[in-house]
N, C-alpha and C. Protein backbone atom coordinates (compact mmCIF):
# COMPACT_ATOMS: atom_id res chain seq x y z
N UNK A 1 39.67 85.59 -30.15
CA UNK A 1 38.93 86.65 -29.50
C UNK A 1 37.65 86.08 -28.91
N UNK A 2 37.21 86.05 -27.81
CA UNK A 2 36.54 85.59 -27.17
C UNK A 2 35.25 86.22 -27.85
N UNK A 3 33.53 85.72 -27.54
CA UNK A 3 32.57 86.23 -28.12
C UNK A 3 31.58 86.34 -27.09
N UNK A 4 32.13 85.57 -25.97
CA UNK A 4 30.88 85.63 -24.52
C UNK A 4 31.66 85.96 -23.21
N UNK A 5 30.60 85.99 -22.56
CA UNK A 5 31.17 86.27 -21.08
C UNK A 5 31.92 84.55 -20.93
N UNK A 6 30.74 83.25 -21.22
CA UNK A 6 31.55 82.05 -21.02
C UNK A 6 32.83 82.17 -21.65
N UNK A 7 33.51 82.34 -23.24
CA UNK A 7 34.15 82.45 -23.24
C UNK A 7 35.58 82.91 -22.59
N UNK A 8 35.52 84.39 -21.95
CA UNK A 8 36.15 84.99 -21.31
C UNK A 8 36.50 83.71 -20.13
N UNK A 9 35.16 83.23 -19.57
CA UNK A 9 35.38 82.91 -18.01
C UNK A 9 36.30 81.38 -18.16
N UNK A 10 35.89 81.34 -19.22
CA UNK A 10 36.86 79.59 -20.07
C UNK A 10 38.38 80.27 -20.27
N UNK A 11 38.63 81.42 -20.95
CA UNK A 11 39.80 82.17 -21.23
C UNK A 11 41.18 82.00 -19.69
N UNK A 12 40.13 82.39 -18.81
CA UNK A 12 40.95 82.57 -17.31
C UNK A 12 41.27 84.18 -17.69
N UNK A 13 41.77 84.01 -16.17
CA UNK A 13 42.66 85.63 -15.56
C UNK A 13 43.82 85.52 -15.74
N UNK A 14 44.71 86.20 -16.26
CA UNK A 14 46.13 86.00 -16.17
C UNK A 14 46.44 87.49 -15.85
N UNK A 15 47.04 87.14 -14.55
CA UNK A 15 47.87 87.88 -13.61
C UNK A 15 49.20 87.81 -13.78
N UNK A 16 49.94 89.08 -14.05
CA UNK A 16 51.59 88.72 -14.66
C UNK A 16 52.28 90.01 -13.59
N UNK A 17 53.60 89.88 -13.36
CA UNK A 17 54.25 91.17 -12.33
C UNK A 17 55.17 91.80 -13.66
N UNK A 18 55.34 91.42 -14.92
CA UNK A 18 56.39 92.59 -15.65
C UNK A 18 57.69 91.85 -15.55
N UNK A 19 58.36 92.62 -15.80
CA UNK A 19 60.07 92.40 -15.91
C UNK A 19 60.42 93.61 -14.31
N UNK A 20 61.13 93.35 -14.14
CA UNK A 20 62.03 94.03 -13.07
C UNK A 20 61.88 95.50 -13.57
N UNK A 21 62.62 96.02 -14.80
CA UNK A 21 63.14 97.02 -14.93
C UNK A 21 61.51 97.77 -15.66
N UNK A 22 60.47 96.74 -16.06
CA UNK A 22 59.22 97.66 -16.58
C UNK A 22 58.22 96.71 -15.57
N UNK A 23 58.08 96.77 -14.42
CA UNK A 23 56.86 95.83 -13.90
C UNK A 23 55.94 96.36 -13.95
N UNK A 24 54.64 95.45 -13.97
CA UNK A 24 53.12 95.87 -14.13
C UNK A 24 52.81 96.65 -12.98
N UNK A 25 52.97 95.92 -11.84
CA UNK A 25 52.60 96.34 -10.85
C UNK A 25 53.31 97.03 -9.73
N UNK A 26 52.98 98.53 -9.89
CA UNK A 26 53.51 99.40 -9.04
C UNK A 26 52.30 99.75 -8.07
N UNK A 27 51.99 99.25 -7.29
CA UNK A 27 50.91 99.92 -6.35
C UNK A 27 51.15 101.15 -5.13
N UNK A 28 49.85 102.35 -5.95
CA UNK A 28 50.58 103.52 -5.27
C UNK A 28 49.14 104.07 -5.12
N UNK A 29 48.42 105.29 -4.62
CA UNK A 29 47.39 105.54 -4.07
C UNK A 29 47.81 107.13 -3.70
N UNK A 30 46.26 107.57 -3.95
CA UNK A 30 46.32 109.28 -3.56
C UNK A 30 44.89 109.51 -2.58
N UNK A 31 45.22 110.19 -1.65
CA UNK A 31 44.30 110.29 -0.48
C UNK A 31 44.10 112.32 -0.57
N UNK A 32 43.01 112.78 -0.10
CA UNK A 32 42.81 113.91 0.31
C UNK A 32 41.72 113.73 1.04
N UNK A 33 41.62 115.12 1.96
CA UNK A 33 40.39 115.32 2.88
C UNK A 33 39.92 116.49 2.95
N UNK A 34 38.64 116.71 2.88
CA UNK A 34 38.23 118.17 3.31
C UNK A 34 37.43 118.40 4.65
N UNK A 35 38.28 119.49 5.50
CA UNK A 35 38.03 119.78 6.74
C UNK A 35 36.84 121.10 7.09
N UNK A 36 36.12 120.11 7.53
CA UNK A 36 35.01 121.03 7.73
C UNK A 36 34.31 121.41 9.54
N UNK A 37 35.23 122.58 10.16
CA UNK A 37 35.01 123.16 11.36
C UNK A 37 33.48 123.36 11.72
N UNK A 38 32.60 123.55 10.80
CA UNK A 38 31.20 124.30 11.40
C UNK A 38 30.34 123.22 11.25
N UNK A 39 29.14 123.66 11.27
CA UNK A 39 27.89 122.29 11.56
C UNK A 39 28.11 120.89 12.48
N UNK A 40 28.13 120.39 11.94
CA UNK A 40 28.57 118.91 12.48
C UNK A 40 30.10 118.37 12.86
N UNK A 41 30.61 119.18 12.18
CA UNK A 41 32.40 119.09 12.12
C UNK A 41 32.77 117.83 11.73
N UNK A 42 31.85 116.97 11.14
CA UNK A 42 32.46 115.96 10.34
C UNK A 42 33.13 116.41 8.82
N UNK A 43 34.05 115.63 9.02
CA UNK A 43 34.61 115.73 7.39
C UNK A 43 35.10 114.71 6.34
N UNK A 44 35.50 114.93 5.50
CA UNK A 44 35.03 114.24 4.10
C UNK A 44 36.56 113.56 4.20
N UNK A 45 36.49 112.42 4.04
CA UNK A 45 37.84 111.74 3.62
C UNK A 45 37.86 110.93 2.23
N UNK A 46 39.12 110.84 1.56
CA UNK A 46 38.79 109.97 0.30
C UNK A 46 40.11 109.45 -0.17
N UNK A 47 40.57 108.40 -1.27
CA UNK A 47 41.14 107.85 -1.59
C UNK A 47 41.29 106.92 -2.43
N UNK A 48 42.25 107.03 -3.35
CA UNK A 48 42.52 105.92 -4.43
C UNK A 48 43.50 104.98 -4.55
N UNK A 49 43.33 103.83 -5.02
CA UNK A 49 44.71 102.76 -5.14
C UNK A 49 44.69 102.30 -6.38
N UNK A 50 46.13 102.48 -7.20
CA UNK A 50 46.19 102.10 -8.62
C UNK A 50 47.44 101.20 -8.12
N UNK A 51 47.30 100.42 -9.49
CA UNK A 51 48.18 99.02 -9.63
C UNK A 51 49.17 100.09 -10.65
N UNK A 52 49.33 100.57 -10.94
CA UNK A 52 50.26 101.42 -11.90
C UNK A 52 50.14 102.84 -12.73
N UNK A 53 50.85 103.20 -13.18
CA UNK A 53 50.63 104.58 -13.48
C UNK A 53 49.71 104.73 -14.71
N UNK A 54 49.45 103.26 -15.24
CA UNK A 54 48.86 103.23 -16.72
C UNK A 54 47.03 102.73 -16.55
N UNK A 55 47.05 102.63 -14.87
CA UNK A 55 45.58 101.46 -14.83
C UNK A 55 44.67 102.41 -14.16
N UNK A 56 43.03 102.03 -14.19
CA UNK A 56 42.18 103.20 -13.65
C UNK A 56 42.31 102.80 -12.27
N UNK A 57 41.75 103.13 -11.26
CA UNK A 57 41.53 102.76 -9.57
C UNK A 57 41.07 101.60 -9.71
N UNK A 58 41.75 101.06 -8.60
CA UNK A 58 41.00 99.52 -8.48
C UNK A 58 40.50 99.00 -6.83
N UNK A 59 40.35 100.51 -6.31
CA UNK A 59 39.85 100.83 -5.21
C UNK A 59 39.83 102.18 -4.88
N UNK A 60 38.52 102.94 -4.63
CA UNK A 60 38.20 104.01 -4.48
C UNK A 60 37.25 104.51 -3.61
N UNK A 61 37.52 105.14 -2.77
CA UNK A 61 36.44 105.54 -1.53
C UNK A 61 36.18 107.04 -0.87
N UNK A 62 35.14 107.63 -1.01
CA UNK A 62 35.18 108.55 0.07
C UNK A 62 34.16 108.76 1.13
N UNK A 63 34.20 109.12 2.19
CA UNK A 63 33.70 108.81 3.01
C UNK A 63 33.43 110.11 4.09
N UNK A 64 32.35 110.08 5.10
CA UNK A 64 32.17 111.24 5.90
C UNK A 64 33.27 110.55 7.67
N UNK A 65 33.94 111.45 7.90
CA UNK A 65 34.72 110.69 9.10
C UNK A 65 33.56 110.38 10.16
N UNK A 66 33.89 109.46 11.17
CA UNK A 66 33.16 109.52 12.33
C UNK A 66 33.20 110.04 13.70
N UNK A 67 34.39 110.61 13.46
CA UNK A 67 35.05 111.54 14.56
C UNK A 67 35.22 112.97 14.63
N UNK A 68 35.53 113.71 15.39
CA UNK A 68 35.60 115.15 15.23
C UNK A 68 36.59 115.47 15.19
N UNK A 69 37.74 116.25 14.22
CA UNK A 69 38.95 116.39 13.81
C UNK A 69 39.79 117.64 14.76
N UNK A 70 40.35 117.98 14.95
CA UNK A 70 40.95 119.19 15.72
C UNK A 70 41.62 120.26 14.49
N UNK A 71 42.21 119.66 13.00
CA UNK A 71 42.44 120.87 12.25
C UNK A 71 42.82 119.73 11.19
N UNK A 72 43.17 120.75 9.93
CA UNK A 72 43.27 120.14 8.78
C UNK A 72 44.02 118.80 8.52
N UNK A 73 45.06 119.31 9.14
CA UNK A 73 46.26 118.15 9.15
C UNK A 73 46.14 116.89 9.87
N UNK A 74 44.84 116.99 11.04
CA UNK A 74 44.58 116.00 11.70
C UNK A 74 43.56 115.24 10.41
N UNK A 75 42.81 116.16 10.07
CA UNK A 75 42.01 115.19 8.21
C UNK A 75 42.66 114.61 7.63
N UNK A 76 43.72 115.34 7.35
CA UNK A 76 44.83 114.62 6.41
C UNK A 76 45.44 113.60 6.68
N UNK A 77 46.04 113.23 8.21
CA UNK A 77 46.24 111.99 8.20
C UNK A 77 45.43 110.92 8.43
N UNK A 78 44.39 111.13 9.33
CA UNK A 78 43.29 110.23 8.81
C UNK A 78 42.78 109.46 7.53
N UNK A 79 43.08 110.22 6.35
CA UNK A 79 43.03 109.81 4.92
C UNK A 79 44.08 109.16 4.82
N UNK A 80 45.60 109.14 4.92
CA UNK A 80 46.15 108.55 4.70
C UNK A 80 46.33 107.39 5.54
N UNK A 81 46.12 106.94 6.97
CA UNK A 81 46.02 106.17 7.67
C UNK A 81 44.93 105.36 6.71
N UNK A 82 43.69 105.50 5.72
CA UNK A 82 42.65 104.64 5.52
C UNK A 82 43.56 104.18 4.16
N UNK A 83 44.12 105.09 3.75
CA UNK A 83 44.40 104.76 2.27
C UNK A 83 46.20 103.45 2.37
N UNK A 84 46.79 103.90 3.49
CA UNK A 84 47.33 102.71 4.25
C UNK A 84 47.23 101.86 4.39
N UNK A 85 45.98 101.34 4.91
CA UNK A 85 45.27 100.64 5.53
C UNK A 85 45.08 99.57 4.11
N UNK A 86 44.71 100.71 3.28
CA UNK A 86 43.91 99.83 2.13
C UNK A 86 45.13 99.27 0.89
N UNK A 87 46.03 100.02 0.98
CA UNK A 87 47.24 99.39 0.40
C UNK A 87 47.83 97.99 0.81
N UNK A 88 47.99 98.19 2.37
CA UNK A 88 49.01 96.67 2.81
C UNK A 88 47.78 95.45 2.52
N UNK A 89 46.48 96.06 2.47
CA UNK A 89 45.64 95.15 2.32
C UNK A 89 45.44 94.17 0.67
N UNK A 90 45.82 95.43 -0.05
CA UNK A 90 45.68 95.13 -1.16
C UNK A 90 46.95 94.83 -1.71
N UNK A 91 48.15 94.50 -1.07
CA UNK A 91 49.12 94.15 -1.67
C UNK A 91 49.38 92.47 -0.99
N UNK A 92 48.88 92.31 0.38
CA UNK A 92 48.79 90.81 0.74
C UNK A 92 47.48 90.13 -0.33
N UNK A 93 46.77 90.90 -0.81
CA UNK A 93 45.98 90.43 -1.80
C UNK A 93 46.66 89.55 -2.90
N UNK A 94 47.55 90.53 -3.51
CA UNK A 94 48.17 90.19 -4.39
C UNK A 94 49.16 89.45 -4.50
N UNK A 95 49.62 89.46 -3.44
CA UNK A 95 50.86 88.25 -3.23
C UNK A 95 50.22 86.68 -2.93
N UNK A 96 48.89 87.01 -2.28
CA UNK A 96 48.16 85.64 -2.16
C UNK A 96 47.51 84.95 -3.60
N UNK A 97 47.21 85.75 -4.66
CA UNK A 97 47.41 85.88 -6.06
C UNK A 97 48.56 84.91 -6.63
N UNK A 98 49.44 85.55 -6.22
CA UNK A 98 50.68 84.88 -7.26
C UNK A 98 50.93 83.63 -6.35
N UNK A 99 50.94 83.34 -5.23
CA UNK A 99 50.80 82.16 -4.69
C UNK A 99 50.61 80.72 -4.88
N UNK A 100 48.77 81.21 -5.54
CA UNK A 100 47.52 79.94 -6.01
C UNK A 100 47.69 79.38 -7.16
């Protein structure tokens, strides 16, 4: 059992994918937006990416859009276009991971 941060950093990272039929890493993500017509008509976008159904976020964001939306559904995909975005990103992450 390690007793320091040196320890730990002497320990290493070990990055593992599971077995086939129980793998660690399922990367999956939940996006919502709230659409807001009056004042400024900016609206709120947000989003999460988990490595599995058992792990906390390991990317999380929300954000005010920079554009002016035409209706809800146009929010909505905007969120998912970012949370997209942030998946393929974070899965060439990980494959560059198992790589090194």
């Amino acid at each position: 059992m390690p007793n320091s941060l040196s320890d730990i950093l002497l320990a290493g990272l070990t990055f593992a994918r599971g077995l086939e039929t129980n793998p660690l890493v399922e990367l999956f993500g939940m996006c919502d937006a709230f659409y807001i017509p009056t004042y400024d008509s900016k609206d709120q976008l947000g989003y999460a990416v988990f490595l599995n159904l058992n792990s906390g976020a390991i990317e999380a964001k929300s954000c005010k859009d920079s554009t002016v939306s035409t209706s809800a559904a146009h929010v909505k995909l905007k969120a998912m276009y970012l949370l997209m975005l942030s998946i393929i990103w974070t899965r060439g992450f990980l494959m560059e991971l198992r790589t090194t």
